[in-house]
PDB file of N, CA and C in Angstrom:
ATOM      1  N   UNK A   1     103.883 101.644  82.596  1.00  0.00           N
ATOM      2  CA  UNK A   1     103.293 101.314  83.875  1.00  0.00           C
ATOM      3  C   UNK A   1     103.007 102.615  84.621  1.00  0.00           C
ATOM      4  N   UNK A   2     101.876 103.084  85.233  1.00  0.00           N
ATOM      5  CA  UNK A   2     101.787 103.943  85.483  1.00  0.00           C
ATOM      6  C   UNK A   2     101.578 103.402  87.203  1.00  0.00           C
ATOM      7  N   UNK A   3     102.526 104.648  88.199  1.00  0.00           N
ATOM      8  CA  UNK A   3     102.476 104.252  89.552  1.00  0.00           C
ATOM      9  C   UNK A   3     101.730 104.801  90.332  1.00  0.00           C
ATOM     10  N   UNK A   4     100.604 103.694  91.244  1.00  0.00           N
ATOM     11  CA  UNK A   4      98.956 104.541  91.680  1.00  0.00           C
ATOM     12  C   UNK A   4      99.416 104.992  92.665  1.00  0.00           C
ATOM     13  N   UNK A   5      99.009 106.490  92.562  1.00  0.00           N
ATOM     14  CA  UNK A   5      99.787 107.653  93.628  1.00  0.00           C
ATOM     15  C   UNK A   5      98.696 107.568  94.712  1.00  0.00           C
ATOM     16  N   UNK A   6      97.369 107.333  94.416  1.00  0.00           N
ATOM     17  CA  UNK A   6      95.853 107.183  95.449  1.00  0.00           C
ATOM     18  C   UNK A   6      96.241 106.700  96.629  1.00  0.00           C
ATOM     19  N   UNK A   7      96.723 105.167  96.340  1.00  0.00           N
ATOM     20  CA  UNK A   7      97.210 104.709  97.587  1.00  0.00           C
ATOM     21  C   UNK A   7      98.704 103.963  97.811  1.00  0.00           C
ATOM     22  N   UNK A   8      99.831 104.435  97.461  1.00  0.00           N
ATOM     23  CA  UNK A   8     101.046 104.316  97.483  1.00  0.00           C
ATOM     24  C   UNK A   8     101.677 105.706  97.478  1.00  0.00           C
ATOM     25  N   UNK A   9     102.736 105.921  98.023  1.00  0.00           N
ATOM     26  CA  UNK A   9     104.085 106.969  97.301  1.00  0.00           C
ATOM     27  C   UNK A   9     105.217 106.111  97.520  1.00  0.00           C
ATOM     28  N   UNK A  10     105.831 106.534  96.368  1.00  0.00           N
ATOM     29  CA  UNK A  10     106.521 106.202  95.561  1.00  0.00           C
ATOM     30  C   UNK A  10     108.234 106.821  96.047  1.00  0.00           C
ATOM     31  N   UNK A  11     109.030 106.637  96.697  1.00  0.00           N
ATOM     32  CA  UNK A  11     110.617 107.011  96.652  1.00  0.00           C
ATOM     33  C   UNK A  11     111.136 106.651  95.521  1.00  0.00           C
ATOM     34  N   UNK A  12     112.170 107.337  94.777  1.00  0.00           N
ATOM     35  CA  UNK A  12     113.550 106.645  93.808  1.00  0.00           C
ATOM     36  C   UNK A  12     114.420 107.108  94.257  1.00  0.00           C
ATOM     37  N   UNK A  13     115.361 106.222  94.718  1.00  0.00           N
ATOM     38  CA  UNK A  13     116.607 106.450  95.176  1.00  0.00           C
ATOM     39  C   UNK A  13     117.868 106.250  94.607  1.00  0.00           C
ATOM     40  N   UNK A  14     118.377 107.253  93.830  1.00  0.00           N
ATOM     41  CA  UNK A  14     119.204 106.808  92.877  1.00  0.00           C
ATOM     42  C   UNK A  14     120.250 106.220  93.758  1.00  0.00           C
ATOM     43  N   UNK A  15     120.932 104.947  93.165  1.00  0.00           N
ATOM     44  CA  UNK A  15     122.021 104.013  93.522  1.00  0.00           C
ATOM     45  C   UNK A  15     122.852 104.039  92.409  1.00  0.00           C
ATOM     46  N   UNK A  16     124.367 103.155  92.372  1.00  0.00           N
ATOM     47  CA  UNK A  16     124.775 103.341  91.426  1.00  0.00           C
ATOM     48  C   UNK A  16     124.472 101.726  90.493  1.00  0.00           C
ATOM     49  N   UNK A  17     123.806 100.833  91.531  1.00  0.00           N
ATOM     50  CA  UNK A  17     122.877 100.125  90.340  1.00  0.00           C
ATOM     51  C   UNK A  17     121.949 100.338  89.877  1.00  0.00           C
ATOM     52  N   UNK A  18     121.464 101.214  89.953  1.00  0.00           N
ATOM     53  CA  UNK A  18     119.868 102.228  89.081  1.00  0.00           C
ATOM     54  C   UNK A  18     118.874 102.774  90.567  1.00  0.00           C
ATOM     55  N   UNK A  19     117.892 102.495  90.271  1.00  0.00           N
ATOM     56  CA  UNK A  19     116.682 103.442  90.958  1.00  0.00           C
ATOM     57  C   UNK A  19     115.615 103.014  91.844  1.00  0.00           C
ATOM     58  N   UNK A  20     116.255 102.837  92.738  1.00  0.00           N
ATOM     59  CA  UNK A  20     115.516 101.799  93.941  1.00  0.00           C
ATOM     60  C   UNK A  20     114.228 102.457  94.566  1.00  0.00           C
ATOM     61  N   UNK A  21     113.222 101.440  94.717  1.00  0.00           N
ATOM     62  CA  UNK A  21     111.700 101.971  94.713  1.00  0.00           C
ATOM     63  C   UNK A  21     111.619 101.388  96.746  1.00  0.00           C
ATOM     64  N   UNK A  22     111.411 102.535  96.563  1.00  0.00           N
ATOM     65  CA  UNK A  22     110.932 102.774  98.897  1.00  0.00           C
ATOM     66  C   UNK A  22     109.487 102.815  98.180  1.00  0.00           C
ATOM     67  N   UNK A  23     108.526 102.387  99.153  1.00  0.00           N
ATOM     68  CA  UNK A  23     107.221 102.442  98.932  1.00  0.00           C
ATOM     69  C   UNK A  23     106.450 102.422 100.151  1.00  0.00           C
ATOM     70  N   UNK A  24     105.542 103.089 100.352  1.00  0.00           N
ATOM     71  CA  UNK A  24     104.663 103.647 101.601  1.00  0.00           C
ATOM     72  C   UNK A  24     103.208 103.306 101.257  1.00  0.00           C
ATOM     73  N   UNK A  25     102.649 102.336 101.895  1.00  0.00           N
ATOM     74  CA  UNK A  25     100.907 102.145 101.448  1.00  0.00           C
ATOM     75  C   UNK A  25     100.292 102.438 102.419  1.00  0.00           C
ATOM     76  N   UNK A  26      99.195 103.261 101.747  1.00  0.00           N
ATOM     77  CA  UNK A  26      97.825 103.878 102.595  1.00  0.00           C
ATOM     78  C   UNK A  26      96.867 103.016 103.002  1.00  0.00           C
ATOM     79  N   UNK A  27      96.900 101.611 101.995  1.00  0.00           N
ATOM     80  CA  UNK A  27      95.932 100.414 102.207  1.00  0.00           C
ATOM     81  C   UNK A  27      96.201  99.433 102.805  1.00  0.00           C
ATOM     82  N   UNK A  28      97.493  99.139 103.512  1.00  0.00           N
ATOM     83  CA  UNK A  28      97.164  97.655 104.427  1.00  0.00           C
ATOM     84  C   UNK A  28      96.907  98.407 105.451  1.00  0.00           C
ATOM     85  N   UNK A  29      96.040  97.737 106.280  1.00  0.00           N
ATOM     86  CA  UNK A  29      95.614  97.497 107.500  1.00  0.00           C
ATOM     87  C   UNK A  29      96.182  96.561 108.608  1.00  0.00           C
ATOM     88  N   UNK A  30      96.422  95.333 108.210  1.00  0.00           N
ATOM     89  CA  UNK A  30      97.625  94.567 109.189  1.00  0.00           C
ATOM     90  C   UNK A  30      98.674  94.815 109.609  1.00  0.00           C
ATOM     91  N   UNK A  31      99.749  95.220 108.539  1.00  0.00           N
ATOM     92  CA  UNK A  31     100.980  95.456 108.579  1.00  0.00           C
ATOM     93  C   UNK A  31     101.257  96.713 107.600  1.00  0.00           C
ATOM     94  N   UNK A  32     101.446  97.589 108.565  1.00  0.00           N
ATOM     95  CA  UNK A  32     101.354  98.736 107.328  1.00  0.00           C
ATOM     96  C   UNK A  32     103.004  98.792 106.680  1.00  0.00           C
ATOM     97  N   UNK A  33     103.161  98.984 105.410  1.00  0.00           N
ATOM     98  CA  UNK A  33     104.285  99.050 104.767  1.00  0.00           C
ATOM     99  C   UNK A  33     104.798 101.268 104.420  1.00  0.00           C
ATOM    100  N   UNK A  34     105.653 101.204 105.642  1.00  0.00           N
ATOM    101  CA  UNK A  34     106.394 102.403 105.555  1.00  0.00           C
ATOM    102  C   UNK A  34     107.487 102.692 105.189  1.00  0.00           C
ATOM    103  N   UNK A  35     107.986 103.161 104.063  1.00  0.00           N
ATOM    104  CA  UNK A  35     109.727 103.483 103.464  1.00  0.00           C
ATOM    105  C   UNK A  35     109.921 101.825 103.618  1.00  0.00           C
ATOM    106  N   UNK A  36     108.774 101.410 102.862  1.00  0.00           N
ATOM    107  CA  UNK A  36     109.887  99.736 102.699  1.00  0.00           C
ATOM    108  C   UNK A  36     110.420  99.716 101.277  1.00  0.00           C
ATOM    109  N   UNK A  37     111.899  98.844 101.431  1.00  0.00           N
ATOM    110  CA  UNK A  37     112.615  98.572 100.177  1.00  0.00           C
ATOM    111  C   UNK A  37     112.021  97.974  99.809  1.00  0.00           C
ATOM    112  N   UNK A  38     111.519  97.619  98.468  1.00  0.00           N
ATOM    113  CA  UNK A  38     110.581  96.523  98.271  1.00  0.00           C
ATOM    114  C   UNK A  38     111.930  95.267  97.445  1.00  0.00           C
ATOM    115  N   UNK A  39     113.596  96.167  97.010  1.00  0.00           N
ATOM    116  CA  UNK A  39     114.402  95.197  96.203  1.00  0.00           C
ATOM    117  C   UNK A  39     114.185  95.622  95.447  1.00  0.00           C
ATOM    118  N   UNK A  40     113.531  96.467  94.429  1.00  0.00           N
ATOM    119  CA  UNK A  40     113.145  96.707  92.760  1.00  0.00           C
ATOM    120  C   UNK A  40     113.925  97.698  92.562  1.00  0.00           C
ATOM    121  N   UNK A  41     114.204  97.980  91.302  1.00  0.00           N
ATOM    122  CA  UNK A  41     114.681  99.111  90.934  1.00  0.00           C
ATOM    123  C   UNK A  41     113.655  99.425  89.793  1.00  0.00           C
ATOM    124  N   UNK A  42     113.317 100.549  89.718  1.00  0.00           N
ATOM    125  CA  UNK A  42     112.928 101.506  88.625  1.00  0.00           C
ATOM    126  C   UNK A  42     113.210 102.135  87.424  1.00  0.00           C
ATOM    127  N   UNK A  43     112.873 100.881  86.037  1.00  0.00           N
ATOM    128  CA  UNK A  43     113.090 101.834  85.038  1.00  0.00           C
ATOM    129  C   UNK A  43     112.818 102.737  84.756  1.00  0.00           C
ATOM    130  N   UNK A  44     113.146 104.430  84.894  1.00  0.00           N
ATOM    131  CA  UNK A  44     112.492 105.693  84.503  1.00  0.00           C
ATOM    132  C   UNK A  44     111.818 105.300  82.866  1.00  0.00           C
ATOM    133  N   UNK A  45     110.753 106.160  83.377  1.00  0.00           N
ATOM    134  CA  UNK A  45     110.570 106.726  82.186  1.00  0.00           C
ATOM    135  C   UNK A  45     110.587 108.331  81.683  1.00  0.00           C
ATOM    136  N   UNK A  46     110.943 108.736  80.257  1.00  0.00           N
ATOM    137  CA  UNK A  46     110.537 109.734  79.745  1.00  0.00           C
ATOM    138  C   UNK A  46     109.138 110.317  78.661  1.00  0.00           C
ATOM    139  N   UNK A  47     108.312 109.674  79.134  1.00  0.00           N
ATOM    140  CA  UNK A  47     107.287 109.701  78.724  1.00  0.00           C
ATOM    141  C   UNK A  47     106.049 111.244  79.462  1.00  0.00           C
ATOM    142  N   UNK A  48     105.668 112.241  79.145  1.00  0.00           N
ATOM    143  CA  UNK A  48     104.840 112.938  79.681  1.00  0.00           C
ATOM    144  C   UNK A  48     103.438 112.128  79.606  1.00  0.00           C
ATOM    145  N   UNK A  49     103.038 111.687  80.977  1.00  0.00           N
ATOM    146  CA  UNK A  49     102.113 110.651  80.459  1.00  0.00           C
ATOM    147  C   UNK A  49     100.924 111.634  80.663  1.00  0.00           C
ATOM    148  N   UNK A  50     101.255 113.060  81.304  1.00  0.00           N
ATOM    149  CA  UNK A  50     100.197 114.313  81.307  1.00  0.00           C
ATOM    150  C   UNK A  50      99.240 114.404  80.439  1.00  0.00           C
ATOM    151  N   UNK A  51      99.971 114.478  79.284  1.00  0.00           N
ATOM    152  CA  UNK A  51      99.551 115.241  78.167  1.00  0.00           C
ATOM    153  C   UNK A  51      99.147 113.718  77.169  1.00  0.00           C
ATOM    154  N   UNK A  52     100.176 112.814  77.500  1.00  0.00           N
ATOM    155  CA  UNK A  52      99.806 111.599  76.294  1.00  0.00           C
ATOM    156  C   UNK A  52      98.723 110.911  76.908  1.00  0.00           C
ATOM    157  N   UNK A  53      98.255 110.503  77.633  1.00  0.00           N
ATOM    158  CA  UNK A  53      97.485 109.916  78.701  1.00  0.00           C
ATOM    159  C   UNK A  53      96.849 110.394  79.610  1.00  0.00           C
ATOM    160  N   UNK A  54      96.583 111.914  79.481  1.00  0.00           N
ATOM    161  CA  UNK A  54      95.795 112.217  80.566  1.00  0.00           C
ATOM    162  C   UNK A  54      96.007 111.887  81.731  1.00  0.00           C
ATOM    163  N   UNK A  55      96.610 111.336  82.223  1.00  0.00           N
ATOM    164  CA  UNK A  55      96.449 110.860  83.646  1.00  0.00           C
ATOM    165  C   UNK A  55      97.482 111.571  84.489  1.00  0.00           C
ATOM    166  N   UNK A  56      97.146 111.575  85.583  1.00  0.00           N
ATOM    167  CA  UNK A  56      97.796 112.280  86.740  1.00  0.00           C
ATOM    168  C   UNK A  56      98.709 111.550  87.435  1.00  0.00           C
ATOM    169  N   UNK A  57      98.441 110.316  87.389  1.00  0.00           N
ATOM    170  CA  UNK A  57      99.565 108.904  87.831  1.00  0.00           C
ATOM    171  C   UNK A  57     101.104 109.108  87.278  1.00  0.00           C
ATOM    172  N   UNK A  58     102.085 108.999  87.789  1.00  0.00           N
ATOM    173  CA  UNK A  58     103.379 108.908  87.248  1.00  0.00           C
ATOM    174  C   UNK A  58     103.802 107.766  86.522  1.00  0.00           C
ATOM    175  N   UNK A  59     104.226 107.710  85.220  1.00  0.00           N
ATOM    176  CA  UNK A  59     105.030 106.540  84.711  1.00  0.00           C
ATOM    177  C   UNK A  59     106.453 105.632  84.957  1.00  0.00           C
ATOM    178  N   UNK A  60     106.584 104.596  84.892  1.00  0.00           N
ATOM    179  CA  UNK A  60     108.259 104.354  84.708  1.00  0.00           C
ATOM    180  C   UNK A  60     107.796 103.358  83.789  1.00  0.00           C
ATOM    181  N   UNK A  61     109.111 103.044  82.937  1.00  0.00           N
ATOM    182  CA  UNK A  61     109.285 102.231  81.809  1.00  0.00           C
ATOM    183  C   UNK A  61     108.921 100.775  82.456  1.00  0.00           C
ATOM    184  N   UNK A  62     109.296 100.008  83.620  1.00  0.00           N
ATOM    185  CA  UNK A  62     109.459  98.756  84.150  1.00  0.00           C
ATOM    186  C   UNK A  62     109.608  98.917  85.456  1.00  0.00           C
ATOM    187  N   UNK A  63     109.933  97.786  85.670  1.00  0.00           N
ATOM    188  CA  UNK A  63     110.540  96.957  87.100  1.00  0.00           C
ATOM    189  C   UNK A  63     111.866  96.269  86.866  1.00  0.00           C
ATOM    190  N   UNK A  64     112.916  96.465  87.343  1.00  0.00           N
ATOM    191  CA  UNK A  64     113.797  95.500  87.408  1.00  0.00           C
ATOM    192  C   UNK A  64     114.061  95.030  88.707  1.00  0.00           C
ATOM    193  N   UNK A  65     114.040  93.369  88.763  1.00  0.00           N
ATOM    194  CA  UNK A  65     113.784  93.314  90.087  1.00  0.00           C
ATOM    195  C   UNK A  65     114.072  91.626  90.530  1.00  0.00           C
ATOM    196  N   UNK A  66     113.186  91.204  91.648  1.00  0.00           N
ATOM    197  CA  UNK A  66     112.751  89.574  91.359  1.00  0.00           C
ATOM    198  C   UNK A  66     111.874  88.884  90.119  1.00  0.00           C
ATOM    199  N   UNK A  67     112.446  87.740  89.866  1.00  0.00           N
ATOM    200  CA  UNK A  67     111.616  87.185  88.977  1.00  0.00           C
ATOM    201  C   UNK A  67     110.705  86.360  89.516  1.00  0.00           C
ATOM    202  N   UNK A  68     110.841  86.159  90.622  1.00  0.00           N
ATOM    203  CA  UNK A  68     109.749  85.112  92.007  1.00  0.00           C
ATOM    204  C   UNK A  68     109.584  85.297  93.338  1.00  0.00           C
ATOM    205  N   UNK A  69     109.454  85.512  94.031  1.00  0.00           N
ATOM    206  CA  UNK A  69     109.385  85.257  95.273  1.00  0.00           C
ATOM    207  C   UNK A  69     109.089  84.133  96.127  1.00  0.00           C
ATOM    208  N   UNK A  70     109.543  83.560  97.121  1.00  0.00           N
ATOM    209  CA  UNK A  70     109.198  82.455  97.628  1.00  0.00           C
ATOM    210  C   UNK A  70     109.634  82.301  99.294  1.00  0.00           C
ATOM    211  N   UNK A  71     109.431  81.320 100.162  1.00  0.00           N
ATOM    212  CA  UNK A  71     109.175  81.746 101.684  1.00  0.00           C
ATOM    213  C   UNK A  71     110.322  80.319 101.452  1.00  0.00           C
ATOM    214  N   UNK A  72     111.292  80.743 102.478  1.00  0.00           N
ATOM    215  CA  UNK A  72     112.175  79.943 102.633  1.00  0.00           C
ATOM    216  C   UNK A  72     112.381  78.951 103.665  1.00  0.00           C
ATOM    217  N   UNK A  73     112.253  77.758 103.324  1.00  0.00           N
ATOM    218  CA  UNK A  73     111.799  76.229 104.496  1.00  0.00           C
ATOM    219  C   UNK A  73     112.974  75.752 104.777  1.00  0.00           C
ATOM    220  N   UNK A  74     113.502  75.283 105.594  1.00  0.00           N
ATOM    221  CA  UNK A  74     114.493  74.490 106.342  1.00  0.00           C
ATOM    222  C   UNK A  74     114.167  73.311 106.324  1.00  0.00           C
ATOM    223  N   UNK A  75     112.935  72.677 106.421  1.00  0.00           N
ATOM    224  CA  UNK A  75     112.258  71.458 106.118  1.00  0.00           C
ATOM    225  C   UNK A  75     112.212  71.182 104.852  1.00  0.00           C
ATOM    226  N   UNK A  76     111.341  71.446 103.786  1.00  0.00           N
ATOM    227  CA  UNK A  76     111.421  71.525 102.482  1.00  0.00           C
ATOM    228  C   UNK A  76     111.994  72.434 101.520  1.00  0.00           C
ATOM    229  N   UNK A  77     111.733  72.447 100.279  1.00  0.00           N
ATOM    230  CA  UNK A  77     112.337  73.651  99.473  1.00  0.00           C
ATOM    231  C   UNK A  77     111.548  74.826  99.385  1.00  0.00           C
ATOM    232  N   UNK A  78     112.310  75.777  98.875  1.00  0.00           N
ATOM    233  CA  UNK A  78     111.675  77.178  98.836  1.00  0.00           C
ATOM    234  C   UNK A  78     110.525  76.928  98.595  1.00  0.00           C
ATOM    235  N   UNK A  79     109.251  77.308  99.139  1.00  0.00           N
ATOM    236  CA  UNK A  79     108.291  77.570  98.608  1.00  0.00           C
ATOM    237  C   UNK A  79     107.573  78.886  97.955  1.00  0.00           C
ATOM    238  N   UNK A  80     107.216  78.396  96.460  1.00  0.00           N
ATOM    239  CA  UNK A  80     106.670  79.487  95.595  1.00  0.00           C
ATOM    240  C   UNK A  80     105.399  80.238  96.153  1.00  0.00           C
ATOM    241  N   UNK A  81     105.579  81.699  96.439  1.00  0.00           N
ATOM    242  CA  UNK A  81     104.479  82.455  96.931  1.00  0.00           C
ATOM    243  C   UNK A  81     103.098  81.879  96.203  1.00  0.00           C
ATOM    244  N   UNK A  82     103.052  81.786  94.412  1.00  0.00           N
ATOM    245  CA  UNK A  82     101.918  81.216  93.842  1.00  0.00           C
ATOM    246  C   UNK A  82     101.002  80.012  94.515  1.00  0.00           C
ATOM    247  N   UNK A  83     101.867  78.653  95.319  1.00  0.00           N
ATOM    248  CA  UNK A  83     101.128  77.634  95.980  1.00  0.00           C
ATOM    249  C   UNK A  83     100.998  78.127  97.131  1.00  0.00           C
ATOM    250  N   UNK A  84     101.793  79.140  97.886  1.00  0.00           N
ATOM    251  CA  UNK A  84     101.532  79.360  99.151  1.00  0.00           C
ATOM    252  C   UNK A  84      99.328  80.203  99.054  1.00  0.00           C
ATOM    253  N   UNK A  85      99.306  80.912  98.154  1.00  0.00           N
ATOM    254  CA  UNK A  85      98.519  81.648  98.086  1.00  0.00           C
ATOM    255  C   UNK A  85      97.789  80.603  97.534  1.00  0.00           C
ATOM    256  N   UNK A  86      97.658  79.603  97.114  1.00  0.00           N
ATOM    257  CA  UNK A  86      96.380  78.165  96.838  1.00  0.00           C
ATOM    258  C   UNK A  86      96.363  77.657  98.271  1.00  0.00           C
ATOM    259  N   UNK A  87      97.201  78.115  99.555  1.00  0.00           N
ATOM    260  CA  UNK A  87      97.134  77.021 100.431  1.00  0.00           C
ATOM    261  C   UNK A  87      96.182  78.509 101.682  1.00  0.00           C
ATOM    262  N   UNK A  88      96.318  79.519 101.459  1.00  0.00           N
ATOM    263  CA  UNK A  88      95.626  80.387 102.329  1.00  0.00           C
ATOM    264  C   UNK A  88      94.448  80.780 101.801  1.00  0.00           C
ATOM    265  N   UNK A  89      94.312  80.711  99.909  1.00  0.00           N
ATOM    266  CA  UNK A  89      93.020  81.472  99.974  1.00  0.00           C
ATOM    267  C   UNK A  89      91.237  80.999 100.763  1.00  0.00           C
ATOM    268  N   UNK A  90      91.738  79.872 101.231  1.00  0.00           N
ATOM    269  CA  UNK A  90      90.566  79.090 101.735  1.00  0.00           C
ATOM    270  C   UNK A  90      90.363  80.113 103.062  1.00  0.00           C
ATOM    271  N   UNK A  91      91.589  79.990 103.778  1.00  0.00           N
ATOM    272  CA  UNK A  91      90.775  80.999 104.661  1.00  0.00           C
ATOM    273  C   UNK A  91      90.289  82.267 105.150  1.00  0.00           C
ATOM    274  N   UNK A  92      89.474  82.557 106.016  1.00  0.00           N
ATOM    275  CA  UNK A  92      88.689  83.641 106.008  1.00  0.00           C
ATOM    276  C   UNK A  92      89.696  84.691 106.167  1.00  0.00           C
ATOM    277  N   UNK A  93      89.006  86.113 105.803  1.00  0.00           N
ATOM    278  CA  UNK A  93      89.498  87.031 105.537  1.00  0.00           C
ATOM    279  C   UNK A  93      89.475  88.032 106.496  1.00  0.00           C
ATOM    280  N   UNK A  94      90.061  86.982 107.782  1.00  0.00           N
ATOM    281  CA  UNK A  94      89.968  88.518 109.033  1.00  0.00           C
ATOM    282  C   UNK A  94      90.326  87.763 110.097  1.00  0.00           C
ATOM    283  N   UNK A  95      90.505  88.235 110.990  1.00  0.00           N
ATOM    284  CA  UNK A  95      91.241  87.767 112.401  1.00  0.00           C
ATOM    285  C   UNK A  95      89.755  87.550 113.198  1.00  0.00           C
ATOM    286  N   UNK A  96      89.650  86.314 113.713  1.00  0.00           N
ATOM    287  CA  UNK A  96      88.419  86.324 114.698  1.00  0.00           C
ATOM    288  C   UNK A  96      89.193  85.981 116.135  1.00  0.00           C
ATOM    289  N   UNK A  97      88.302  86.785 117.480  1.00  0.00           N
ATOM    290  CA  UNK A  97      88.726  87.070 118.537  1.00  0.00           C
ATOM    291  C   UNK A  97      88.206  86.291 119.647  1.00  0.00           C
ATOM    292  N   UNK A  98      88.279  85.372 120.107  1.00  0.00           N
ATOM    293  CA  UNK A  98      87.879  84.569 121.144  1.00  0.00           C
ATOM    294  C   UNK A  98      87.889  85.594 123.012  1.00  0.00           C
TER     295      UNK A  98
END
C-alpha cells in the first residue's frame, strides 16, 4: 500500500500495541482532519519502494485496524456506514444558503 503523501501526512506513533497512524488532510474542505487518530495501526513495511517502484509515495505492509464502521443509534441498531452512504448519495453535493 503505498501512502499518498500529495494530499495527506502521515504520523507513526510507535505504541506498545504497534504503530498508530495520526493523519492530516490537505483535501477536506468541510471539516478539515488535523493530527486525527484515525484508530489504525500501521503495518511497516521494509520494502524500498524507491528503487522497486519508482515511486516517491511511502509504503506500509497493511492496516490493522476496524473491520467496519458504523454510526451508533439509540433508536435502532448500529448503522453500517455502507447503507448510510445509499441513504446520502442522493443528495446534492454542497451546502445551499438561503
Amino acid at each position: 500500500m503505498h501512502k499518498n503523501i500529495d494530499t495527506w501526512v502521515f504520523e507513526h506513533i510507535k505504541t506498545i500495541n504497534g504503530t498508530k497512524l495520526i493523519v492530516t488532510s490537505f483535501s477536506s474542505y468541510g471539516t478539515p482532519l488535523i493530527r486525527y487518530d484515525i484508530g489504525d495501526n500501521a503495518i511497516e513495511s521494509d520494502i524500498d519502494n524507491l528503487s522497486k517502484y519508482n515511486s516517491a509515495h511511502p509504503m506500509i505492509k497493511g492496516i490493522d485496524g476496524r473491520k467496519a464502521d458504523y454510526q451508533v443509534s439509540k433508536e435502532r441498531d448500529n448503522i453500517m456506514l455502507g447503507k448510510l452512504s445509499n441513504i446520502v448519495k442522493v443528495l446534492p453535493n454542497c451546502i445551499k444558503t438561503i
